[in-house]
Protein backbone atom coordinates (compact mmCIF):
# COMPACT_ATOMS: atom_id res chain seq x y z
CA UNK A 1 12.45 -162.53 -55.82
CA UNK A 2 15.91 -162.98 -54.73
CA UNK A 3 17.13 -160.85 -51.91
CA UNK A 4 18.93 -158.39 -54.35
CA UNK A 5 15.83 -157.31 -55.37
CA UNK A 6 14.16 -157.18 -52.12
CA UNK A 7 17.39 -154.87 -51.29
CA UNK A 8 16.54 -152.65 -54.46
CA UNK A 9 12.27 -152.45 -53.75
CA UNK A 10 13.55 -151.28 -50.11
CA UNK A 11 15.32 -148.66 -50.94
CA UNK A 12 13.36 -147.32 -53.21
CA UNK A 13 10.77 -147.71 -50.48
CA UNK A 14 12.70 -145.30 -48.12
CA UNK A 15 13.32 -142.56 -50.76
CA UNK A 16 10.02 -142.42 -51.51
CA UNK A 17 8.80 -142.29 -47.83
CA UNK A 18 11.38 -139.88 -47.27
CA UNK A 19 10.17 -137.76 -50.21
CA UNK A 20 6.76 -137.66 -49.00
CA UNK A 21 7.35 -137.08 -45.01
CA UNK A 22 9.34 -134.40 -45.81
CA UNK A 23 7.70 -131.13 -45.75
CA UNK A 24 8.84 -128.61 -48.20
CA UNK A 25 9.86 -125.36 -46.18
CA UNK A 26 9.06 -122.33 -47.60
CA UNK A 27 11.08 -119.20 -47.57
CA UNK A 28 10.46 -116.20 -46.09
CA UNK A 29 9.06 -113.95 -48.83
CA UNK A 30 11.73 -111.10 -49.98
CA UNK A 31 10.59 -107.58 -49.49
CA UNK A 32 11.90 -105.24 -52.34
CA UNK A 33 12.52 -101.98 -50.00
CA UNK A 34 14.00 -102.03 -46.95
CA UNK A 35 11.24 -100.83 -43.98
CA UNK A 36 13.40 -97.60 -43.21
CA UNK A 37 13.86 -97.00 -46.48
CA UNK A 38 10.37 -97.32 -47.56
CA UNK A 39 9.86 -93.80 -46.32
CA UNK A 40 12.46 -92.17 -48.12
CA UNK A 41 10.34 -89.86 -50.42
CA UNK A 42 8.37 -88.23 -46.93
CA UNK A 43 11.03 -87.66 -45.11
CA UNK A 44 14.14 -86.43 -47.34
CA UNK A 45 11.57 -84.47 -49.51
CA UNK A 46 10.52 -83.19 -46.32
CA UNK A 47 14.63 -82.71 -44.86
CA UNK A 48 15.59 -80.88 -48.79
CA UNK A 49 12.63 -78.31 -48.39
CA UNK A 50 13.37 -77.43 -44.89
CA UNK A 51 16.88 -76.75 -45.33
CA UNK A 52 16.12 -75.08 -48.30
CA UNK A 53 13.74 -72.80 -46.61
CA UNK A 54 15.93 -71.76 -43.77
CA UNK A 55 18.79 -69.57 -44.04
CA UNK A 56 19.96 -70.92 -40.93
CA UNK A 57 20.14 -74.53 -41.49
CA UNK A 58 23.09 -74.23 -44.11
CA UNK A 59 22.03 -75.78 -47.23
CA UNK A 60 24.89 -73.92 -49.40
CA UNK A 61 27.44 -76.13 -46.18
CA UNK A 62 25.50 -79.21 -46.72
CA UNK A 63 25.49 -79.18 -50.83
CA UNK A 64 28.11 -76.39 -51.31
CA UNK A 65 26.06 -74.88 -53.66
CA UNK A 66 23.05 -72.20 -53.76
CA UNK A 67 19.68 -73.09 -53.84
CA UNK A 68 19.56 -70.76 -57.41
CA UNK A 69 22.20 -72.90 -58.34
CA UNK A 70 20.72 -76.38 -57.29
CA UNK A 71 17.31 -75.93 -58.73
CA UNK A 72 19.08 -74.86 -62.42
CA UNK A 73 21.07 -77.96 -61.62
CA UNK A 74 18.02 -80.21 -61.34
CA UNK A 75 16.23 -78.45 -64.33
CA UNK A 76 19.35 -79.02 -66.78
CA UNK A 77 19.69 -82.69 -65.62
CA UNK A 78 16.31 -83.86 -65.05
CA UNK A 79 16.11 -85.11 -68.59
CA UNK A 80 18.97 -87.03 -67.98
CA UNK A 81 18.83 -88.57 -64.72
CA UNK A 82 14.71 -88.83 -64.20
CA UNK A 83 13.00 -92.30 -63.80
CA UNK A 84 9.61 -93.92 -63.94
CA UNK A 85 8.33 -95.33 -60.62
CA UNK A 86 7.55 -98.59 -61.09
CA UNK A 87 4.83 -101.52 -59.63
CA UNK A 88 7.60 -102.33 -56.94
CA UNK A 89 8.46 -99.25 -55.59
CA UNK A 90 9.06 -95.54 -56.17
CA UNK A 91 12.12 -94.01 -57.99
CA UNK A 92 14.18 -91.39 -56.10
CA UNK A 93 13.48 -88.25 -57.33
CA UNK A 94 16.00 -85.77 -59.39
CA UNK A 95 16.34 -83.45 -56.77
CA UNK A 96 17.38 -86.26 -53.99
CA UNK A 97 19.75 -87.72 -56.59
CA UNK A 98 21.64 -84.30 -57.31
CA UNK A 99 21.47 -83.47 -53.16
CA UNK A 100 23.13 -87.25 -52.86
CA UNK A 101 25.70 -86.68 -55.23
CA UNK A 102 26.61 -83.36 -54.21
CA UNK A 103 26.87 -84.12 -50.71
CA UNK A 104 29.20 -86.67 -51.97
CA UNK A 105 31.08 -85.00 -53.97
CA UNK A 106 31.79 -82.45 -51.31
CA UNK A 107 32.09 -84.64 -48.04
CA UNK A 108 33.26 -87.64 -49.77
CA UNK A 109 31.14 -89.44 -46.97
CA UNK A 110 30.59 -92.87 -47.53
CA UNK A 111 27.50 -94.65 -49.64
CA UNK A 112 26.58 -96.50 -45.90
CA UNK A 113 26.06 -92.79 -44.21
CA UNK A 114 24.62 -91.66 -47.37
CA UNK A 115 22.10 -94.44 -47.02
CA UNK A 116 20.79 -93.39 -43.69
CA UNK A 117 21.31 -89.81 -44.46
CA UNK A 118 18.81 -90.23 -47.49
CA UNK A 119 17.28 -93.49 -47.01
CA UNK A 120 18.20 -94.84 -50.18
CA UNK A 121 20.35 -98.11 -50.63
CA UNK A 122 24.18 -98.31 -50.72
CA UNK A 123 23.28 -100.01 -53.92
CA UNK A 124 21.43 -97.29 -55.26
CA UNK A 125 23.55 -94.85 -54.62
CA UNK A 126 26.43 -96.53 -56.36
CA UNK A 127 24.41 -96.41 -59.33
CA UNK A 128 23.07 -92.55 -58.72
CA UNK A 129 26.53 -91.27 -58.51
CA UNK A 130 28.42 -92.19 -61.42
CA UNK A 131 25.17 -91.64 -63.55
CA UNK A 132 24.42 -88.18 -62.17
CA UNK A 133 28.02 -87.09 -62.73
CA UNK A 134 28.34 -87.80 -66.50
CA UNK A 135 25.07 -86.26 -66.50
CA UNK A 136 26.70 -82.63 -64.82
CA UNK A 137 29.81 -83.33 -66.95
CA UNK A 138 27.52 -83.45 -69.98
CA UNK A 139 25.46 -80.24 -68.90
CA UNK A 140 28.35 -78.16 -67.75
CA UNK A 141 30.70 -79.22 -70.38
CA UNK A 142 31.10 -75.77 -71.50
CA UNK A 143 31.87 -74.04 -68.24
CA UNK A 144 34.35 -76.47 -66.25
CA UNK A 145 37.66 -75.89 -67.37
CA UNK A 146 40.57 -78.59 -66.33
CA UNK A 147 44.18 -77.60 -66.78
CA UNK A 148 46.32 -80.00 -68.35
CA UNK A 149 50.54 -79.34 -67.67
CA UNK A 150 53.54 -81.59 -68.62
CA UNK A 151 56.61 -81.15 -66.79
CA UNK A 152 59.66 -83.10 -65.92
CA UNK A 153 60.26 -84.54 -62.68
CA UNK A 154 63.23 -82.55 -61.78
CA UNK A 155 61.41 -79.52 -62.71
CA UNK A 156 58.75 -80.22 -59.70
CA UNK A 157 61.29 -81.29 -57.46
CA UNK A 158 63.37 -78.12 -57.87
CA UNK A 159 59.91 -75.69 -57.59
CA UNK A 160 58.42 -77.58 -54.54
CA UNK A 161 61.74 -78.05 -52.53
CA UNK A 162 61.06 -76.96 -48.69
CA UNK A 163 62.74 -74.82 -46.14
CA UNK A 164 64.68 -77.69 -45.28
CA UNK A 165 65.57 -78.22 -48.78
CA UNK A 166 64.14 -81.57 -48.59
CA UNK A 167 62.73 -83.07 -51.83
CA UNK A 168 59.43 -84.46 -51.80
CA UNK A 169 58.55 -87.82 -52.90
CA UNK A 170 56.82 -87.88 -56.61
CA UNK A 171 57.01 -91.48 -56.93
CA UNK A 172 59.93 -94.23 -57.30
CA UNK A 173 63.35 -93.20 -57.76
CA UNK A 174 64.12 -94.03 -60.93
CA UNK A 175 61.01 -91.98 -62.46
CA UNK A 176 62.37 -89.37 -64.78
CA UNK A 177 59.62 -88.24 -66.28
CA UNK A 178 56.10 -86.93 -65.46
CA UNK A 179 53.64 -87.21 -68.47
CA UNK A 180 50.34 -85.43 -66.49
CA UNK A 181 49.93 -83.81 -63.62
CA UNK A 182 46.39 -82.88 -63.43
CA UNK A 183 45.09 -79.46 -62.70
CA UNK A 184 48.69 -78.28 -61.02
CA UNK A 185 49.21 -74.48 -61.54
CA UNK A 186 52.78 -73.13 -60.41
């Protein structure tokens, strides 16, 4: 053996050695649900039926609906927001979806304080949102009503001028024409 091949067997030597004295570390298994969220079906099933209960607490403040109202909301979109539980974990229930985006929709609080509000993820409710509004769009298409007017520019300008006489600012200055103006009643 010349020493080229002595250099070769070594090193092979040492990554093999290496390979073996190394212990494999193992990671620190994943849970699925957070531990405070875990209890989210006890306690916000528990939070919904108490404020529903009393008169006091202000459930048509904290939804902005009736309780009439929210229960015909849950039993027109449970078909179309309801899921399975699974092996994992538990799905969130139709009424705690509606009550999250509701309070949303009238607060516009974030999905973070919506998380500890309803212990459900930030995650989650990203998903339960969106999905749960095409879902009320879909039920209620026949009895929301948005107003659609065109008008120019100038037009607005000249309505909504101020005491002052001071025009307010609609956009750039060299934007003549207005194609939508969404739900705008003069």
């Amino acid at each position: 053996m010349n020493g080229q091949e002595n250099v070769v067997l070594c090193a092979a030597a040492c990554v093999l050695l290496c390979s073996l004295l190394k212990k494999k570390r193992r990671k620190k298994p994943r849970c699925w649900v957070r531990p405070l969220l875990q209890r989210r079906n006890e306690e916000t099933n528990k939070f919904l039926e108490e404020i529903k209960i009393d008169p006091l607490s202000g459930f048509k403040n904290f939804t902005r609906i009736s309780c009439q109202d929210f229960e015909l909301l849950v039993n027109a979109t449970s078909p179309f927001i309801a899921k399975q539980d699974t092996n994992y974990r538990k799905c969130v229930p139709v009424s705690i979806r509606l009550a999250i985006t509701l309070r949303y929709l009238a607060t516009g609080d974030s999905f973070a304080s919506l998380m500890f509000l309803f212990k459900v993820s930030k995650e989650l409710i990203a998903r339960i949102v969106p999905e749960t509004c095409k879902a009320l769009i879909s039920v209620l298409k026949e009895n929301i009503k948005i107003l659609f007017h065109h008008y120019d520019v100038k037009d607005l300008n000249n309505h909504y001028r101020g005491p002052e006489n001071l025009k307010p600012v609609l956009g750039s200055e060299n934007l003549t024409n207005l194609n939508t103006v969404k739900a705008l009643e003069l």
